[in-house]
Protein backbone atom coordinates (compact mmCIF):
# COMPACT_ATOMS: atom_id res chain seq x y z
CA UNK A 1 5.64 57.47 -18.87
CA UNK A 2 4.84 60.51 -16.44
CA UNK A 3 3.02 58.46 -13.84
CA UNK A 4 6.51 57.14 -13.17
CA UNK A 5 7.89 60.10 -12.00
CA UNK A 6 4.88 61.04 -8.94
CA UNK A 7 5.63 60.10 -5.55
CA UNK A 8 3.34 57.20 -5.62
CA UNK A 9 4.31 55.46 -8.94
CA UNK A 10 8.00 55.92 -6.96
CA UNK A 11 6.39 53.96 -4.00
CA UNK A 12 5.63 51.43 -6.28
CA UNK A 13 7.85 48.77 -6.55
CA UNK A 14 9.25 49.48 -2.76
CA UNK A 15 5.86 48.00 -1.83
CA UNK A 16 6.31 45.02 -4.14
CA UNK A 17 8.88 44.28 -3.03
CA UNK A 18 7.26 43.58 1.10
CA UNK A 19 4.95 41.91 -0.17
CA UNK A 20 6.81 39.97 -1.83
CA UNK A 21 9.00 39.35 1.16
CA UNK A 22 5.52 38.67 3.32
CA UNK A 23 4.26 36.05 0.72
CA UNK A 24 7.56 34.00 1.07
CA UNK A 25 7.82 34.41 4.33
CA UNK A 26 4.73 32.61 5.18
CA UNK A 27 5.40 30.64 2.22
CA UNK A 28 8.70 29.02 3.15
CA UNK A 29 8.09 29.33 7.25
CA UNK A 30 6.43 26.04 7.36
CA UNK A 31 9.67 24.33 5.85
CA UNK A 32 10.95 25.56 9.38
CA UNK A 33 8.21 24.11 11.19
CA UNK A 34 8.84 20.93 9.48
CA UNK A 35 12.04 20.48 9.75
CA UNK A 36 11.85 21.31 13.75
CA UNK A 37 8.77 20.63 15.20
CA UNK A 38 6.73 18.84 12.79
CA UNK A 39 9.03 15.89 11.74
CA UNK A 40 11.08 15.11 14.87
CA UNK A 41 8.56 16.46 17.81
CA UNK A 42 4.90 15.62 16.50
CA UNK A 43 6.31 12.49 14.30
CA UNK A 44 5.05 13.07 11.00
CA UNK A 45 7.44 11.15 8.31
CA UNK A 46 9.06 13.53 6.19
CA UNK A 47 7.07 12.16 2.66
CA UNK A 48 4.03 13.14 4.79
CA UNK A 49 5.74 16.48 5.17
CA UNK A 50 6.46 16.63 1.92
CA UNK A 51 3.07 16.68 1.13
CA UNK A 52 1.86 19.46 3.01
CA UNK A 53 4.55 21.29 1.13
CA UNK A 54 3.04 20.18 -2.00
CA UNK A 55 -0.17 20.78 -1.40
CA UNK A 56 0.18 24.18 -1.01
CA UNK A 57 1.87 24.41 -4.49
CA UNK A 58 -0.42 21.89 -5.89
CA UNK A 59 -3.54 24.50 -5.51
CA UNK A 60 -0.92 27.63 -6.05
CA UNK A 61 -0.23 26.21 -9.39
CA UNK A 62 -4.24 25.01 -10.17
CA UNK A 63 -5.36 28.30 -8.98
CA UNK A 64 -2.27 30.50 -11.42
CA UNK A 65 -4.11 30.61 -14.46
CA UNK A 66 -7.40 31.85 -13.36
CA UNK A 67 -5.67 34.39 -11.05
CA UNK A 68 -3.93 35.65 -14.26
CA UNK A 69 -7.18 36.38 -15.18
CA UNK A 70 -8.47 37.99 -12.60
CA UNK A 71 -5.20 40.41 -12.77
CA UNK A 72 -6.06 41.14 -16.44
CA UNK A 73 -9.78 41.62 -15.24
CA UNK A 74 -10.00 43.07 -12.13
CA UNK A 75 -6.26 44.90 -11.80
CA UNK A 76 -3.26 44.01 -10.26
CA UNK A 77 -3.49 46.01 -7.37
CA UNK A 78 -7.39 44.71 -6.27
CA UNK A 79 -6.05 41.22 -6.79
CA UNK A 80 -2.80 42.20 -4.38
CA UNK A 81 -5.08 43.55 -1.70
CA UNK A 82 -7.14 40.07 -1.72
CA UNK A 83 -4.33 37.95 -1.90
CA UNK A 84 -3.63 40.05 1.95
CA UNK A 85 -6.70 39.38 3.47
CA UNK A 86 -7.01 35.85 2.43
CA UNK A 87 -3.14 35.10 3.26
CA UNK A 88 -3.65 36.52 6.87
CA UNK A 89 -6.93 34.41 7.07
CA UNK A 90 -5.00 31.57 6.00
CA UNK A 91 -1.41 31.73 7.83
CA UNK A 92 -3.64 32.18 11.39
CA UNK A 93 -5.77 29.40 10.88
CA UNK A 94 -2.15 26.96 10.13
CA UNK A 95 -1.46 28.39 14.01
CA UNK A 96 -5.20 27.36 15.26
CA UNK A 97 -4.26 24.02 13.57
CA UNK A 98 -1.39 23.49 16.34
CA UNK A 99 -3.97 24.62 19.15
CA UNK A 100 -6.51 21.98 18.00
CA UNK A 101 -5.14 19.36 16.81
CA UNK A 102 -2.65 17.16 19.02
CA UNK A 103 -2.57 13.89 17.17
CA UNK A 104 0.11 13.45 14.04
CA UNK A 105 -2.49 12.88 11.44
CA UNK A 106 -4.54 15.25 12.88
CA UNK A 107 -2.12 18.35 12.88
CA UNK A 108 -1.02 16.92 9.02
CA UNK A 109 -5.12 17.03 7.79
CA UNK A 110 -5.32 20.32 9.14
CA UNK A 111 -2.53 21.63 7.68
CA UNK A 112 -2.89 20.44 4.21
CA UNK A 113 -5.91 21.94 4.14
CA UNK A 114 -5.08 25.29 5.45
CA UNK A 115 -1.88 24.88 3.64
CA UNK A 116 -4.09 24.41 0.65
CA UNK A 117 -6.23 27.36 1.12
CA UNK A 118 -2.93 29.87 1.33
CA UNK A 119 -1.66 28.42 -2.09
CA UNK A 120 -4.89 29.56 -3.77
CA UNK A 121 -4.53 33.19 -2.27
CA UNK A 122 -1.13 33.14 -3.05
CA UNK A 123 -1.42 32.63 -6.82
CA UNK A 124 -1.68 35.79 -8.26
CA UNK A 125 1.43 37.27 -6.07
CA UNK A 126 3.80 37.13 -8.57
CA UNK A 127 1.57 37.46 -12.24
CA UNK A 128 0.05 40.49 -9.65
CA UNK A 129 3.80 42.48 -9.32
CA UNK A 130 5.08 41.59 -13.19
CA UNK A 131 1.92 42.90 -14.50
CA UNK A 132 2.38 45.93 -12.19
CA UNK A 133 5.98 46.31 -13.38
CA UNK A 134 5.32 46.51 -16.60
CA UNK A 135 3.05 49.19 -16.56
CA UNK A 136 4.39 51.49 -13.47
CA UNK A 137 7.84 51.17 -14.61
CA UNK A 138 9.82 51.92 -18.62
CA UNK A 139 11.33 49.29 -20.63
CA UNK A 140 15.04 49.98 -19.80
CA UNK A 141 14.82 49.09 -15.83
CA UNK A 142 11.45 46.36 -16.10
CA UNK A 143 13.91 43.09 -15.80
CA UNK A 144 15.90 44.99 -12.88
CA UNK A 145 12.08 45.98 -11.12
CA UNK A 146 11.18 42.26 -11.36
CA UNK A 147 14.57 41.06 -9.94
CA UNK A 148 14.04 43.73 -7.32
CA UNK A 149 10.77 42.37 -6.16
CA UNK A 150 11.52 38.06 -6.51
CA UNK A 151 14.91 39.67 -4.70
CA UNK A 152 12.78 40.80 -1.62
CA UNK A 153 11.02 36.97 -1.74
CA UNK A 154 14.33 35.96 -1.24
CA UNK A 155 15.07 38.24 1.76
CA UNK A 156 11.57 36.69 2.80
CA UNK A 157 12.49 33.35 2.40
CA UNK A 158 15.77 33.83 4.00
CA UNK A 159 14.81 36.20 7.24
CA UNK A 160 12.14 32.89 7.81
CA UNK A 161 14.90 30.46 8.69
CA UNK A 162 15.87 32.04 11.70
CA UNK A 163 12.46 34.75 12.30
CA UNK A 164 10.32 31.27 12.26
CA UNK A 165 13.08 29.79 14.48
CA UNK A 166 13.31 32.10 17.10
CA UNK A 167 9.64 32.64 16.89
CA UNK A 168 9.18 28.94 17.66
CA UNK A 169 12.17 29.07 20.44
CA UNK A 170 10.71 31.86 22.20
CA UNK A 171 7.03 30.85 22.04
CA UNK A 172 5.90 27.74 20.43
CA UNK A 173 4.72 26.96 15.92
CA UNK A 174 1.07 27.79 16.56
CA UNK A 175 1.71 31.39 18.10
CA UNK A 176 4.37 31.84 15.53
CA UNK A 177 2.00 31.74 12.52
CA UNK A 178 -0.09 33.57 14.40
CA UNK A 179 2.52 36.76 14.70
CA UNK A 180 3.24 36.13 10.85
CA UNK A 181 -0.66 36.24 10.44
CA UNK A 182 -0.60 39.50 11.99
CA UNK A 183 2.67 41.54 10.24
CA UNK A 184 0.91 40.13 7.02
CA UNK A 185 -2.32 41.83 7.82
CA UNK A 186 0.24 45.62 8.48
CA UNK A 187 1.22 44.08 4.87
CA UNK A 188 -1.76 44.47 3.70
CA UNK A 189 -2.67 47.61 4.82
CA UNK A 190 0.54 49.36 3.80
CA UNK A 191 0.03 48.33 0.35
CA UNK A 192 -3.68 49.37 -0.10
CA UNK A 193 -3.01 52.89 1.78
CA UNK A 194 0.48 53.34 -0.36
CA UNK A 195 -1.08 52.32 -4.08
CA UNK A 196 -4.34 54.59 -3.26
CA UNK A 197 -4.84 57.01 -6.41
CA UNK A 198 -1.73 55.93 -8.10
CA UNK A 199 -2.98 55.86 -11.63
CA UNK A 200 -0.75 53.67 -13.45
CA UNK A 201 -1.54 50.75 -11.05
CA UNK A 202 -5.12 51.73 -11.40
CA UNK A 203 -5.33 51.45 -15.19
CA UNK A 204 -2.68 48.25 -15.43
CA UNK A 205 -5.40 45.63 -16.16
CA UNK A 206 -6.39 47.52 -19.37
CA UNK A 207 -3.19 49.42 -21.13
CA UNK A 208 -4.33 52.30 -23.62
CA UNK A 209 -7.40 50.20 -24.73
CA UNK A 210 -10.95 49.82 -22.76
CA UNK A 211 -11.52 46.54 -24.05
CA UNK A 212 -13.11 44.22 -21.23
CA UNK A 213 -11.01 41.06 -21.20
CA UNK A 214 -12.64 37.58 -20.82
CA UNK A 215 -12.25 33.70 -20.92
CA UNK A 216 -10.87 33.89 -24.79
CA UNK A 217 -7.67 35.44 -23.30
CA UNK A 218 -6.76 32.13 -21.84
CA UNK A 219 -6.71 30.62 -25.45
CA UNK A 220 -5.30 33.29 -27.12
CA UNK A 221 -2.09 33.52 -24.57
CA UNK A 222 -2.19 29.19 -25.09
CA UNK A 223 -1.89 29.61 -28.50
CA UNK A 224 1.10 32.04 -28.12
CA UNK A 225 3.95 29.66 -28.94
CA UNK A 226 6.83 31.53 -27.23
CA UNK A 227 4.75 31.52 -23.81
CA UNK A 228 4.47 27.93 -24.33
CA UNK A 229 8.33 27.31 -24.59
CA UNK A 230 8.81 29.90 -21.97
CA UNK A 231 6.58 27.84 -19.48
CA UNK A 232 8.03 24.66 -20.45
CA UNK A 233 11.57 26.32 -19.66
CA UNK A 234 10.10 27.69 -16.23
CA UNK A 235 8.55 23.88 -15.24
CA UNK A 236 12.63 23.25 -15.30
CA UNK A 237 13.42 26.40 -13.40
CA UNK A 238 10.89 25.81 -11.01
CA UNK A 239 11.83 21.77 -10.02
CA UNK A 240 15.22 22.69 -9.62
CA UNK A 241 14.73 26.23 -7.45
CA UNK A 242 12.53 24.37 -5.05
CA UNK A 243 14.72 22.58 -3.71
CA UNK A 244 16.34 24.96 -2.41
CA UNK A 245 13.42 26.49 -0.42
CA UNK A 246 12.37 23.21 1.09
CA UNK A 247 15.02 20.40 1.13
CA UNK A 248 18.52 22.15 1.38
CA UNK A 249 17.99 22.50 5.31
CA UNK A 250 16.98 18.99 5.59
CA UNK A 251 20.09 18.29 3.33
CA UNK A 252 22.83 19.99 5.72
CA UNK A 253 21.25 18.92 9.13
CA UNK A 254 20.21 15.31 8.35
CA UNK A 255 22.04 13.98 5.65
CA UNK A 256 25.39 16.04 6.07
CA UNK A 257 24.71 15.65 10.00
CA UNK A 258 25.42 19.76 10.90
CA UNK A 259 23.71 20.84 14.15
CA UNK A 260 20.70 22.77 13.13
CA UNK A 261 22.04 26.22 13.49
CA UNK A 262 24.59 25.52 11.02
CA UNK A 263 21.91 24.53 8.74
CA UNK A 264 19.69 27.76 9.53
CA UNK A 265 22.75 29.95 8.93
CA UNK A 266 23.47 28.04 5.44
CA UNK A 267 20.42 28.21 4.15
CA UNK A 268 19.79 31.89 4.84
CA UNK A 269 22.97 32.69 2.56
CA UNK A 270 21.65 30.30 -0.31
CA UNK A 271 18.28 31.65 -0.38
CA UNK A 272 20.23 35.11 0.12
CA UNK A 273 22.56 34.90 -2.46
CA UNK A 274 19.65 33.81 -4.81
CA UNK A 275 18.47 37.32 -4.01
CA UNK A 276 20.92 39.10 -5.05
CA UNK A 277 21.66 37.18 -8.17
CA UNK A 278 17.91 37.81 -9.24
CA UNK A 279 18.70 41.57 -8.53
CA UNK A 280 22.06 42.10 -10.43
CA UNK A 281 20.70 39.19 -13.35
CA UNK A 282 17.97 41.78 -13.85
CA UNK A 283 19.89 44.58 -14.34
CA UNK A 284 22.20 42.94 -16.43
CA UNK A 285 19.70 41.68 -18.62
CA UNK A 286 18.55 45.61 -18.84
CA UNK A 287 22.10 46.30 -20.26
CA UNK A 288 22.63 43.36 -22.45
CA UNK A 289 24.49 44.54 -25.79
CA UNK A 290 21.66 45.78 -28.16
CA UNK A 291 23.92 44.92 -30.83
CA UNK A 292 22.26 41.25 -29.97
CA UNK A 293 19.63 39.89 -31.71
CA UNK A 294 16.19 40.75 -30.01
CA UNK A 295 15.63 36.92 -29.83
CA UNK A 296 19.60 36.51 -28.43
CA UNK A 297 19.40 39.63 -26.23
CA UNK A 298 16.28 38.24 -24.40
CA UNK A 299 17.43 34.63 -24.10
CA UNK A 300 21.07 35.42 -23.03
CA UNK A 301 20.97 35.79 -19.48
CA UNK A 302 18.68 32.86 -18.40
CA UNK A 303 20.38 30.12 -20.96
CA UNK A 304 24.13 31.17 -19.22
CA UNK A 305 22.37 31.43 -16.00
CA UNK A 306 21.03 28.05 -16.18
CA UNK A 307 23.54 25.93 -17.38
CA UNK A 308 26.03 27.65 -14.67
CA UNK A 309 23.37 27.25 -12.06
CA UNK A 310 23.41 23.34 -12.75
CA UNK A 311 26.86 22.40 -13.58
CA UNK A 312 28.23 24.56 -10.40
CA UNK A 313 25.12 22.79 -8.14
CA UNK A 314 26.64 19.24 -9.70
CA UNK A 315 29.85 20.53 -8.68
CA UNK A 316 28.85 21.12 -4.94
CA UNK A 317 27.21 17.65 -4.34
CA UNK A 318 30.38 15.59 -4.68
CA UNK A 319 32.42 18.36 -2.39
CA UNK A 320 34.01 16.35 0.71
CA UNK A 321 33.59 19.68 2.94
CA UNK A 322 29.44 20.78 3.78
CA UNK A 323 31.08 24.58 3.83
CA UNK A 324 32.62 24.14 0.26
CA UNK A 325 28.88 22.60 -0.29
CA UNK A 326 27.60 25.41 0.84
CA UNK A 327 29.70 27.49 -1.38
CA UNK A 328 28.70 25.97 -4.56
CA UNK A 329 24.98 25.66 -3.21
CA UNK A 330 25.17 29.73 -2.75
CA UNK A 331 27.17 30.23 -6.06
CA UNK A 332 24.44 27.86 -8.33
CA UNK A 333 21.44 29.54 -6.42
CA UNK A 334 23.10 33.04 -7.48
CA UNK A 335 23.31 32.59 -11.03
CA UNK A 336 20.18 30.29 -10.97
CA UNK A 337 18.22 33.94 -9.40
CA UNK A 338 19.90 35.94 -11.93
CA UNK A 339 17.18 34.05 -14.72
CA UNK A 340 14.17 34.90 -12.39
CA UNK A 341 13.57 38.97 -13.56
CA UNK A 342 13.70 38.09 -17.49
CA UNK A 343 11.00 35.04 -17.23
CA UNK A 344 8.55 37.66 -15.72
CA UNK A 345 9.65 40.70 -18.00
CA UNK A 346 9.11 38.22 -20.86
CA UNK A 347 5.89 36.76 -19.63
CA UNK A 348 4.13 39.99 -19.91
CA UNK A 349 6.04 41.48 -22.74
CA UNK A 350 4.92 38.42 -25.00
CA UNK A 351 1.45 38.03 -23.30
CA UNK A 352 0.72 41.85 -24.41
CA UNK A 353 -2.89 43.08 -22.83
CA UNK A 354 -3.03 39.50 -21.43
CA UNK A 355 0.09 39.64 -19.56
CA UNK A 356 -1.62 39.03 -16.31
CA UNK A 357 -2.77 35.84 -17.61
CA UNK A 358 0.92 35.15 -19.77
CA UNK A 359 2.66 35.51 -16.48
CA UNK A 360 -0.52 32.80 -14.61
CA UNK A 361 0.52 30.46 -17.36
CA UNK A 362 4.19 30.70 -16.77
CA UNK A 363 3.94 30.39 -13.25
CA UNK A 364 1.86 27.57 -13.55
CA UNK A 365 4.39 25.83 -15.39
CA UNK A 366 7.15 27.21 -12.88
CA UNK A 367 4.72 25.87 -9.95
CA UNK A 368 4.10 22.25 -11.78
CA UNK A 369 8.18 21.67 -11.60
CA UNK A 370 8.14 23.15 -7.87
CA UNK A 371 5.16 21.37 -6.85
CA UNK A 372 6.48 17.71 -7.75
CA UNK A 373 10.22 18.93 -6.17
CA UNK A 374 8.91 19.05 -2.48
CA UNK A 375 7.39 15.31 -2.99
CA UNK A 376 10.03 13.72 -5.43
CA UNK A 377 13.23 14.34 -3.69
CA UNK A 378 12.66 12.72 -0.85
CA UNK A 379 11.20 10.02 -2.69
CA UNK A 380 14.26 9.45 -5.34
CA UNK A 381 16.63 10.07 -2.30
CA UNK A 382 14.65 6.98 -0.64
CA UNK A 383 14.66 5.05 -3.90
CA UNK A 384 18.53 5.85 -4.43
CA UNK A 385 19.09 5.28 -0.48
CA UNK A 386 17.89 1.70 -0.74
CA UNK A 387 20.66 0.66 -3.61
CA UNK A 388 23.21 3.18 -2.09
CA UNK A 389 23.31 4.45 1.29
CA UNK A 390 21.28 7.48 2.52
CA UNK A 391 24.18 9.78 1.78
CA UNK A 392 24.82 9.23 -1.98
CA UNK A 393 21.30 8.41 -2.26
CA UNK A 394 19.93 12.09 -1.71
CA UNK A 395 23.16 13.32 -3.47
CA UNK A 396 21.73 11.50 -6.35
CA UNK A 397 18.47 12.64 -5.97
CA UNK A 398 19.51 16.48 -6.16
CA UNK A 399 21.67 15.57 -8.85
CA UNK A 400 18.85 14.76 -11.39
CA UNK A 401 17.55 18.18 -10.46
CA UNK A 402 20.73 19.95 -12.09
CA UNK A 403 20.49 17.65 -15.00
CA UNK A 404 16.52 19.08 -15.51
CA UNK A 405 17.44 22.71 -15.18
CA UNK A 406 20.44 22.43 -17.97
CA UNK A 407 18.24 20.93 -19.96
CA UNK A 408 15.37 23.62 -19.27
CA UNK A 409 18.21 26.23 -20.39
CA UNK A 410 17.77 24.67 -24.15
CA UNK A 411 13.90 25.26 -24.43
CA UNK A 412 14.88 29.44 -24.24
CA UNK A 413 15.67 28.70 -28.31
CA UNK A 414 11.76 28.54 -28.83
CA UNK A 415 11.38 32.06 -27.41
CA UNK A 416 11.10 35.09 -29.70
CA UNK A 417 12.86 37.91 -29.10
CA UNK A 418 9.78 40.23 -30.12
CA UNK A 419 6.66 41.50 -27.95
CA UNK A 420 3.26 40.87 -28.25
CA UNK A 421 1.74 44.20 -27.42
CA UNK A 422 -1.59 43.95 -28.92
CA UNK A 423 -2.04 40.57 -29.85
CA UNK A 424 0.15 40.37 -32.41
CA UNK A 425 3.99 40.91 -33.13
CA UNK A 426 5.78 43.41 -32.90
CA UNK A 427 9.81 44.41 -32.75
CA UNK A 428 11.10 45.66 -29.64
CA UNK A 429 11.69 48.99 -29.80
């Protein structure tokens, strides 16, 4: 593809890859909030908190599918520069929340509404990039590109344990969102002024063809029965991932009783070393023996990545020692990130000229499982505390969540191995 080799299509997954970092930023930051501010300061019960977590990925998920369309419609990159402008809307008004509302149940309406708001802007982030991806970049290095850009969320999600934290130390929550509101609006504007006139991002919503995509591509990408056991694989991927992003600080500093910089500093080198894994699972799933079956060759890295991710998660809830917990934690969120670049690569691959809206679909199933995570662990872990302690009770709780992403690893044998590049089959080539 020569549009790959100009200076632009170069640019192209470097800018992913902040916004991506930007959209988890601001995604995750209010886990930080909670944890500090929100939950011991201002009183609200951590199930309420919960909730505000959830609602965010309640309308993220709702909103996936349509934005799929939109991606497939409009183009990736239009879609990219909206989900900017409405993210910077939305992270500023969580700040004005803090400035008008002093009550508990105030401040918690007010933020599940804004928080709300943000998860419908946010939907098309990642359908947005894979779609991108597949079009800017070749075959060979797609799953690497992918792992590179959910690699940057990572960083995202990581730099926001201790950026959100020293934002809040050095001023107070409301002014912090409003900072993040601002770097996201530089975001914005870097990605708009970098992708101008770059003509494979320009033409990504329609391929070789000129056909105008509508509503029917929704049914058509339903009625693709790989996508559907690739979403049903990703509603496992996505309970058990989302954890990490919203409980496992909670886990070390309340339950495991570390002072709260312990459990900053553990939690950035989870969510790190989920980074990385997505980044070297991607390019290992670029290099996987072709001597595989197409069907094998897709599937391999996610089902081993999976079933490690669980067993060596299992393995790290009954450790005596929160540092050897923290080991296993980072080792199980490594090989759990190395799946992450192939579910996107496949997405698209399978969805064809609908892989905007393949990739909505999967992350709407991804989304489902993380949306129930934020609400049902503390919930099990209070329904498990009651009949065993607090300690083994949340141990429990996270436990069931290893047990759903082994079992997630299994519906990867409903998956072809073969694209779907113009609606129908056809053998990787």
């Amino acid at each position: 593809m020569s549009s790959v080799q100009n200076p632009k299509s170069r640019a192209t997954v470097p800018l992913l890859m902040l916004v991506a970092a930007c959209g988890h930023f601001n995604r995750v930051g209010i886990s930080v909030v909670g944890s500090e501010r929100l939950i011991p300061v201002h009183g609200i019960s951590p199930d309420r908190m919960g909730l505000v977590y959830s609602a965010f990925l309640l309308a993220y998920t709702l909103a996936m599918i349509p934005g799929g369309f939109l991606i497939d419609r409009l183009g990736a990159r239009t879609v990219l520069i909206l989900w900017g402008l409405g993210s910077t809307l939305f992270v500023a008004g969580s700040g004005l929340v803090g400035f008008s509302a002093h009550e508990a149940s105030g401040i918690w309406l007010g933020l599940i509404v804004v928080r709300s708001l943000l998860g419908v802007v946010n939907a098309p982030l990642h359908p947005a990039g894979a779609r991108i991806v597949h079009d800017a970049v070749p075959g060979n290095a797609r799953a690497f590109s992918n792992g590179l850009v959910t690699g940057a969320a990572c960083v995202g999600m990581a730099v926001s344990y201790y950026g959100m934290g020293l934002l809040m130390d050095r001023f107070n929550w409301p002014v912090a969102f409003l900072i993040s509101s601002g770097f996201t609006l530089l975001v914005t504007l870097s990605w708009t002024i970098g992708t101008r006139g770059n003509r494979a991002i320009s033409q990504s919503n329609h391929g070789d063809d000129e056909e105008t995509v509508d509503l029917s591509a929704i049914g058509h990408v339903l009625r693709n029965r790989s996508v559907v056991f690739l979403t049903l694989s990703y509603v496992a991927f996505g309970y058990f991932q989302y954890l990490f992003f919203y409980w496992i600080t909670y886990f070390f500093e309340t339950i495991q009783e570390q002072p709260s910089s312990v459990a900053r500093g553990y939690s950035t080198m989870i969510t790190l070393a989920m980074g990385v894994g997505m980044v070297a699972g991607g390019w290992l799933a670029d290099h996987t023996p072709r001597s595989l079956s197409p069907k094998l060759r897709r599937a391999f890295v996610p089902v081993v990545g999976m079933i490690l991710s669980g067993i060596i998660f299992e393995l790290g809830l009954i450790a005596p020692d929160p540092k050897v917990t923290m080991v296993a934690f980072a080792i199980a969120a490594a090989t759990l990130g190395a799946c992450e670049g192939v579910f996107w690569t496949s997405s698209v691959e399978l969805g064809g000229r609908f892989g905007g809206t393949a990739a909505g679909v999967m992350n709407t199933g991804g989304n489902i499982g993380g949306t129930l995570s934020p609400y049902l662990t503390p919930l099990l872990g209070t329904v498990f505390a009651s009949q065993y302690g607090p300690d083994l009770g949340w141990r429990l709780s996270l436990a069931s969540a290893g047990v759903v992403v082994i079992l997630g690893a299994a519906l990867w044998m409903g998956v072809d191995g073969q694209d779907n590049a113009h609606g129908e089959r056809a053998e990787i080539a």
